[in-house]
C-alpha atoms as a PDB file:
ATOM      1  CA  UNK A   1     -15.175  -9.782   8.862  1.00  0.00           C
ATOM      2  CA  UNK A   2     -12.552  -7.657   7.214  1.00  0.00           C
ATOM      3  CA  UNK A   3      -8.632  -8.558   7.850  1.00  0.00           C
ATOM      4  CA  UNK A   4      -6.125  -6.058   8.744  1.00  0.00           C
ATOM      5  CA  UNK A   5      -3.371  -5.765   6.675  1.00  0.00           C
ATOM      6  CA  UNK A   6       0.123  -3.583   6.801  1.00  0.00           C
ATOM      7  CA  UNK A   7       2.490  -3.509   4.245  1.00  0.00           C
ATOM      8  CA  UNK A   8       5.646  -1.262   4.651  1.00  0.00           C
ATOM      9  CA  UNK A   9       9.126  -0.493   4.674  1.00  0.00           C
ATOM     10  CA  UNK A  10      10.679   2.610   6.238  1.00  0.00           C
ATOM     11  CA  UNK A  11      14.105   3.926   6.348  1.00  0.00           C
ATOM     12  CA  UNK A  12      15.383   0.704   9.364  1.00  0.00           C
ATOM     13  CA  UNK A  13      14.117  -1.767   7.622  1.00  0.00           C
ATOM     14  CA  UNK A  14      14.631  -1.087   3.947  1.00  0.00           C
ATOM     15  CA  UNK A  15      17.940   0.396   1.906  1.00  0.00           C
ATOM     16  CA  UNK A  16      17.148   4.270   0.181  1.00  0.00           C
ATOM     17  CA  UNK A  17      17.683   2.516  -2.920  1.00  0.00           C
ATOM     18  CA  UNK A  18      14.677   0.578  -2.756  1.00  0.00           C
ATOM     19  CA  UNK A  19      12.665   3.032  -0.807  1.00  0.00           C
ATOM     20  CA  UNK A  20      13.350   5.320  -3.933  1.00  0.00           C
ATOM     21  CA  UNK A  21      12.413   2.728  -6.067  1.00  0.00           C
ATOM     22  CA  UNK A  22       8.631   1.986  -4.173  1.00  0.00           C
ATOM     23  CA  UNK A  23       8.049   6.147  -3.229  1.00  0.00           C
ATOM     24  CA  UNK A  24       4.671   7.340  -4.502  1.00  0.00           C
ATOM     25  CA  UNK A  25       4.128  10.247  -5.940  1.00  0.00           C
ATOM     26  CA  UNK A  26       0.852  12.146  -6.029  1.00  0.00           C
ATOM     27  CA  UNK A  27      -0.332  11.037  -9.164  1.00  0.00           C
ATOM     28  CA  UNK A  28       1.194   7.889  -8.561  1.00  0.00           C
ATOM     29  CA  UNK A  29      -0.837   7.255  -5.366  1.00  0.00           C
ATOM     30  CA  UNK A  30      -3.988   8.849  -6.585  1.00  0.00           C
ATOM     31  CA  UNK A  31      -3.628   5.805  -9.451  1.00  0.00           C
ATOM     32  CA  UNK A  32      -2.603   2.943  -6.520  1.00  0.00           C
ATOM     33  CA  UNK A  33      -5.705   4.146  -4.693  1.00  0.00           C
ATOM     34  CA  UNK A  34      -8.291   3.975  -7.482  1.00  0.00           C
ATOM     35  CA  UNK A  35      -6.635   0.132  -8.429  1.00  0.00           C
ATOM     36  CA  UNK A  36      -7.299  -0.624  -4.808  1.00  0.00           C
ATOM     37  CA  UNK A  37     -10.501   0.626  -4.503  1.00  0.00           C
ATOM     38  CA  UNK A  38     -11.437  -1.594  -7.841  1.00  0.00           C
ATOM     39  CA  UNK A  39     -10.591  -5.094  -6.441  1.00  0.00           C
ATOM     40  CA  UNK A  40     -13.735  -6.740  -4.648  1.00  0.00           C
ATOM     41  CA  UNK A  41     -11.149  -7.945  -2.434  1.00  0.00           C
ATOM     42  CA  UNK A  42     -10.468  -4.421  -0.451  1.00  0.00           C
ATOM     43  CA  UNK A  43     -13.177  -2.479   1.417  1.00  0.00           C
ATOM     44  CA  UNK A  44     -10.761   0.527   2.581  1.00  0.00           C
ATOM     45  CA  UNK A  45      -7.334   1.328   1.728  1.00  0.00           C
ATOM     46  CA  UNK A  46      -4.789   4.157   2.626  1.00  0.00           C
ATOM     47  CA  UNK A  47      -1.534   4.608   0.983  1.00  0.00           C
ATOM     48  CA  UNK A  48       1.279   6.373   3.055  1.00  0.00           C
ATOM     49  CA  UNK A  49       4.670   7.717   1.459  1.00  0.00           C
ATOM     50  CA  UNK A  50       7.124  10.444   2.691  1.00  0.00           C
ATOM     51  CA  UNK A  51      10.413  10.226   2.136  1.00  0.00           C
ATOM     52  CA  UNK A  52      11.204   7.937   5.156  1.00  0.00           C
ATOM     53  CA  UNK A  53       8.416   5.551   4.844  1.00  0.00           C
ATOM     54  CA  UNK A  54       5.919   3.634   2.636  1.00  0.00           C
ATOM     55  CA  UNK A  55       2.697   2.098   4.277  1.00  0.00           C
ATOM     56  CA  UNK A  56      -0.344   0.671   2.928  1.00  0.00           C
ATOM     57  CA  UNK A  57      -2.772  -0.416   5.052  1.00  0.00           C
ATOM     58  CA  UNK A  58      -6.013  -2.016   3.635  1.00  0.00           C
ATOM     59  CA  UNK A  59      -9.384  -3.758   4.734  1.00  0.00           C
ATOM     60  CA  UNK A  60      -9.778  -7.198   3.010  1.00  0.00           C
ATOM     61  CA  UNK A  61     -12.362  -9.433   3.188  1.00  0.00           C
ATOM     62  CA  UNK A  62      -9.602 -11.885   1.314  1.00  0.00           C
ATOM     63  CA  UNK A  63      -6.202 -11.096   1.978  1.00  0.00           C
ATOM     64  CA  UNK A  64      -4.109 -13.330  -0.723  1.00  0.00           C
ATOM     65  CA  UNK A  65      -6.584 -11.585  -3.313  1.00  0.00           C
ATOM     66  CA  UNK A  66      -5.948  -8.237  -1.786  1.00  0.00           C
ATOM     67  CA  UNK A  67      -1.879  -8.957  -1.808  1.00  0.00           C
ATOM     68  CA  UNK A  68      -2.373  -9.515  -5.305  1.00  0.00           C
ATOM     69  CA  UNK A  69      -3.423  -6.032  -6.085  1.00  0.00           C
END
């Protein structure tokens, strides 16, 4: 069975600075997606970034491989 996993920061818990550093852009998370979707590790993925937030939230049959990615 696949873990859960949540990575994210938003705009409480992390400085604009670094948020601006981490933001995806369209291209950029069309590119995060397809590295994702190549590890063995990660069965479902889904990338979310506005300009208060990042989130990615993944399936992983192996999580320290998956955090890896």
């Amino acid at each position: 069975m696949d873990d859960i996993v949540l990575l994210g920061m938003n705009h409480k818990t992390a400085l604009v600075e670094l948020r601006e550093c981490l933001a995806f852009s369209h291209e950029e998370t069309l590119a995060a997606l397809d590295k994702f979707k190549a590890s063995p590790a990660i069965s479902e993925v889904l990338v979310i970034s506005t300009c208060n937030r990042i989130e990615v939230l993944m399936a992983a049959a192996n999580t320290p491989t998956a955090l890896e990615t």
